[in-house]
Protein backbone atom coordinates (compact mmCIF):
# COMPACT_ATOMS: atom_id res chain seq x y z
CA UNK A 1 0.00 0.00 0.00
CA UNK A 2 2.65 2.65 0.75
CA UNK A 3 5.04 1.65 -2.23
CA UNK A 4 1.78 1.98 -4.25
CA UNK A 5 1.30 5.95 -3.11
CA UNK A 6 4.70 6.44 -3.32
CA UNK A 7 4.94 5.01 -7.05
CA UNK A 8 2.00 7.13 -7.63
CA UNK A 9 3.82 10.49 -6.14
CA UNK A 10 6.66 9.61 -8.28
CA UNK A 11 4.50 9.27 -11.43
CA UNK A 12 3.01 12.85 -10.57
CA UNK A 13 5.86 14.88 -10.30
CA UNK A 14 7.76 13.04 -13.22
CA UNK A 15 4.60 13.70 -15.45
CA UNK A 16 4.73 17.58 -13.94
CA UNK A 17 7.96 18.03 -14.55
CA UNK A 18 7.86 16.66 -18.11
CA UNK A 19 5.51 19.15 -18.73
CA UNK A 20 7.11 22.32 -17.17
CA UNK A 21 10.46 21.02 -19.47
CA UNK A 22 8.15 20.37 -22.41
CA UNK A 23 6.67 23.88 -21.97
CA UNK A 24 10.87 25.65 -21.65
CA UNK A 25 11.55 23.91 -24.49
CA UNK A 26 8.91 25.26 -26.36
CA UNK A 27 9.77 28.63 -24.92
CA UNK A 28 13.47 28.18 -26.27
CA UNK A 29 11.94 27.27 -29.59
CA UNK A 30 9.84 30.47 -29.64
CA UNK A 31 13.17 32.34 -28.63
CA UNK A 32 15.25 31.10 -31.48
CA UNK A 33 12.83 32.27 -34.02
CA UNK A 34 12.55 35.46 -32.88
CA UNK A 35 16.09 35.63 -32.61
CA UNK A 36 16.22 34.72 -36.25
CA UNK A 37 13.77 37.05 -37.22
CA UNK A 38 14.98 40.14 -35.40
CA UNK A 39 18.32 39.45 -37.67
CA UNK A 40 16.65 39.14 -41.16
CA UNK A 41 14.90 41.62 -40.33
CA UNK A 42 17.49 44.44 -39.22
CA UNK A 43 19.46 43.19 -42.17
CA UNK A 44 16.83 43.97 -44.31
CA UNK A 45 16.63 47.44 -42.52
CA UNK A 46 20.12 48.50 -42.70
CA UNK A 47 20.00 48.23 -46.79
CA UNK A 48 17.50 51.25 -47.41
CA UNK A 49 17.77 52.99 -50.63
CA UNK A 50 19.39 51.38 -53.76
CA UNK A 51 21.56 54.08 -56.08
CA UNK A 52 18.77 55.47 -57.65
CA UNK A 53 17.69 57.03 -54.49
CA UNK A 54 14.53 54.41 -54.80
CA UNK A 55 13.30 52.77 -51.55
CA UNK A 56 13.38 49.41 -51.83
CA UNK A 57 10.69 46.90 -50.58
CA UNK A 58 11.13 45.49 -47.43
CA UNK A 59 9.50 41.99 -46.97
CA UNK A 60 7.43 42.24 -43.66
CA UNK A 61 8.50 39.36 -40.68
CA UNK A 62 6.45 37.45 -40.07
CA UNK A 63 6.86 37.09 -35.88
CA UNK A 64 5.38 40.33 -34.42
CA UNK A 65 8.70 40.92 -32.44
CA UNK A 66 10.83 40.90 -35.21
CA UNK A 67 7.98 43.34 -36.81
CA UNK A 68 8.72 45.59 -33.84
CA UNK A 69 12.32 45.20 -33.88
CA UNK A 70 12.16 46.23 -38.12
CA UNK A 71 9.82 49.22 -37.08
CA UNK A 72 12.02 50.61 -34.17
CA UNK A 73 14.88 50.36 -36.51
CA UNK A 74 13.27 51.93 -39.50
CA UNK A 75 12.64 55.03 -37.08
CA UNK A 76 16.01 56.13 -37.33
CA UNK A 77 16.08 56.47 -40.71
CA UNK A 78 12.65 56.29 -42.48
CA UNK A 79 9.73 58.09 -40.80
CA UNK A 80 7.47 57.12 -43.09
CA UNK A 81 8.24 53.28 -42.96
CA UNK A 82 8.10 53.51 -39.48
CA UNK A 83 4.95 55.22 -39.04
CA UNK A 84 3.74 52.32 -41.05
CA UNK A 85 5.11 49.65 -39.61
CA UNK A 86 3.90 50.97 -36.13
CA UNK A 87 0.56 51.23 -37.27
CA UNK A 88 0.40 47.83 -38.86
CA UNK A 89 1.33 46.55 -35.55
CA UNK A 90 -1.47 48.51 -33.44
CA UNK A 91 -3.86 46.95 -35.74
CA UNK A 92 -3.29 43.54 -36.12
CA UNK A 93 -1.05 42.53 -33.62
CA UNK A 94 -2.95 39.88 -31.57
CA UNK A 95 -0.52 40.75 -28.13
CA UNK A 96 -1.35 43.71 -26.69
CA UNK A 97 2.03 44.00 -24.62
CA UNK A 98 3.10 44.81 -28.14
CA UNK A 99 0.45 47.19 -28.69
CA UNK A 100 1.37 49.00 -26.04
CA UNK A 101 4.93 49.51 -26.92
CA UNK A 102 4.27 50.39 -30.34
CA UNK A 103 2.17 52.87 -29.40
CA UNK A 104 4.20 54.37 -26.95
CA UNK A 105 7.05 54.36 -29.84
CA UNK A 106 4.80 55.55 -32.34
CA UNK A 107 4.21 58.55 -30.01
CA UNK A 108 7.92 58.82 -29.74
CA UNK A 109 8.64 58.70 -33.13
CA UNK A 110 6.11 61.88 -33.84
CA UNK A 111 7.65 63.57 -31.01
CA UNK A 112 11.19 63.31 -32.27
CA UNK A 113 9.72 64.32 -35.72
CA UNK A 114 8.56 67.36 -34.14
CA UNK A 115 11.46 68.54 -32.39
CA UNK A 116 13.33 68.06 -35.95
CA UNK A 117 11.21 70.64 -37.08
CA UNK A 118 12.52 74.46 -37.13
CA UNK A 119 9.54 76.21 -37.69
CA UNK A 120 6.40 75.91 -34.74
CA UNK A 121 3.25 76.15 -36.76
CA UNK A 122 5.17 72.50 -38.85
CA UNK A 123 6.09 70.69 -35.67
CA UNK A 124 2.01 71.56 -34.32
CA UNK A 125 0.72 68.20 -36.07
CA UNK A 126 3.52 65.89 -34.93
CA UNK A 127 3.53 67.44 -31.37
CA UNK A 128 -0.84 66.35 -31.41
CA UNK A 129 -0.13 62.81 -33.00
CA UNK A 130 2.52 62.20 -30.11
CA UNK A 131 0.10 63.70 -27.17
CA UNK A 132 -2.61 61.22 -29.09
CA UNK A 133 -0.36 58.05 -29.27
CA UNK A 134 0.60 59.01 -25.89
CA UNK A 135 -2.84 59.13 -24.40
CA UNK A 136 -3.98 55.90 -26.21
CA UNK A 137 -0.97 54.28 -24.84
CA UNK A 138 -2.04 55.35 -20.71
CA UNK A 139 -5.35 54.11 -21.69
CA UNK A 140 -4.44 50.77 -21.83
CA UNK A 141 -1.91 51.04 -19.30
CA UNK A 142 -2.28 54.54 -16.65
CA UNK A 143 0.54 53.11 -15.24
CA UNK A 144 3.10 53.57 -17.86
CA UNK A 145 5.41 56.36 -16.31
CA UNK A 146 7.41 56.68 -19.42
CA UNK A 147 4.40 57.82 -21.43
CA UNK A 148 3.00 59.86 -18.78
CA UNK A 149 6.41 61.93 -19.05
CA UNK A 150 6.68 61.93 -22.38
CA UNK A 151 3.03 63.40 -22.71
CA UNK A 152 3.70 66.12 -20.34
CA UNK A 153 6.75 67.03 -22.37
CA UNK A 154 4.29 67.03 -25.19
CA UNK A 155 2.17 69.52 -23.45
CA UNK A 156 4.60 71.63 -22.92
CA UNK A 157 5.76 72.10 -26.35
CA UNK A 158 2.45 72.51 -27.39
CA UNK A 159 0.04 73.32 -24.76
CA UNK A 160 -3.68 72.68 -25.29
CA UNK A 161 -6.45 75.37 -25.50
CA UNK A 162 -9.26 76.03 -23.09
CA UNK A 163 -12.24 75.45 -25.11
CA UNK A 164 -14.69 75.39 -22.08
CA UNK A 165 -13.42 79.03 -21.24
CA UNK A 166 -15.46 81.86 -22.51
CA UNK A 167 -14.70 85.85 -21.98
CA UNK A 168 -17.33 87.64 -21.47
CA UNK A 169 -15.92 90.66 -20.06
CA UNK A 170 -16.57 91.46 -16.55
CA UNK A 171 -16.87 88.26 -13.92
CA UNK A 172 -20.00 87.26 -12.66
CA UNK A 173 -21.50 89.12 -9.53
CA UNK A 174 -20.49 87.77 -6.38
CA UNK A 175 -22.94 87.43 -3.59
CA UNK A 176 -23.04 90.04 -0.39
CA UNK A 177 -21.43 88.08 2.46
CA UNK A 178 -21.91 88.89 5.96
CA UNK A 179 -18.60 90.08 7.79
CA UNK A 180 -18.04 88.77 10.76
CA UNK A 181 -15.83 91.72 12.04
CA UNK A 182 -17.14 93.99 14.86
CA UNK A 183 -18.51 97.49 13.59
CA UNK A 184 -16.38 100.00 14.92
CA UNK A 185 -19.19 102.24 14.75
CA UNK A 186 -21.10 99.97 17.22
CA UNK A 187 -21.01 101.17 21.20
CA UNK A 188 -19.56 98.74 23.49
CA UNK A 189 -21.29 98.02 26.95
């Protein structure tokens, strides 16, 4: 009787632990091709323009890391690309950890597009897509300090308008209050 519960112990936690190894092994798996991925695609990244000055296409990984990884390299060169490649992510990307950091980049890439600018009334829309991506991106998560910075920063670029706020000349009237300080007109006892 007790060999039988102990053979039965040992059969559990063999059976468990073949399963927690089956599951790091699958884990490792997942690793390597992301790996992979990540270095097709910032191979693919680092070639942008053939001699013409013509972009060429870039084939689109199929792992969404490694389309993250492509994107946040293509935003030091191609603002464009990036923007798309962000964008594609929000969309369809099935993980929303990677949401989140794409838009959070996204946000960063307008903001560093903004600050490129030279002239205010030019770096205006990239300083509103940023605050946007920025506010989408403490939506999902209000607890994203980064983005809460980098929105602030934002606003103080470009600070936002009162709409609610209406002059209409003088203030409204304010209602007679009762002082409570003695008259000194008043006779004391």
């Amino acid at each position: 009787m007790k060999r039988t519960h102990g053979h039965l112990i040992f059969g559990a936690i063999a059976v468990a632990a073949a399963l927690v190894t089956g599951g790091e092994i699958a884990r490792l798996l997942h690793a390597e091709e992301v790996d992979a991925a990540v270095v097709d695609a910032t191979n693919v990244t680092n070639i942008t323009h053939v001699a013409n000055k013509q972009a060429i296409a870039r084939p689109t990984p199929a792992l969404p890391e490694a389309r993250l990884i492509q994107a946040v390299a293509l935003s030091k060169t191609d603002y464009d690309g990036a923007l798309a490649a962000y964008k594609a992510i929000i969309q369809s990307s099935g993980r929303e950890d990677l949401r989140r950091i794409a838009l959070y980049d996204l946000g960063n890439l307008h903001l560093e597009q903004a600050l490129r600018m030279s002239d205010e009334q030019q770096s205006l829309p990239y300083l509103e897509l940023a605050k946007q991506s920025y506010r989408d991106e403490l939506r999902r998560d209000p607890s994203d300090w980064d983005a809460r910075y980098n929105l602030e920063r934002a606003l103080r670029l470009a600070p936002e308008q009162d709409d609610d706020f209406e002059d209409t000349g003088s203030p409204p009237p304010k209602e007679k209050e009762r002082s409570t300080i003695a008259d000194p007109r008043m006779d004391l006892p």
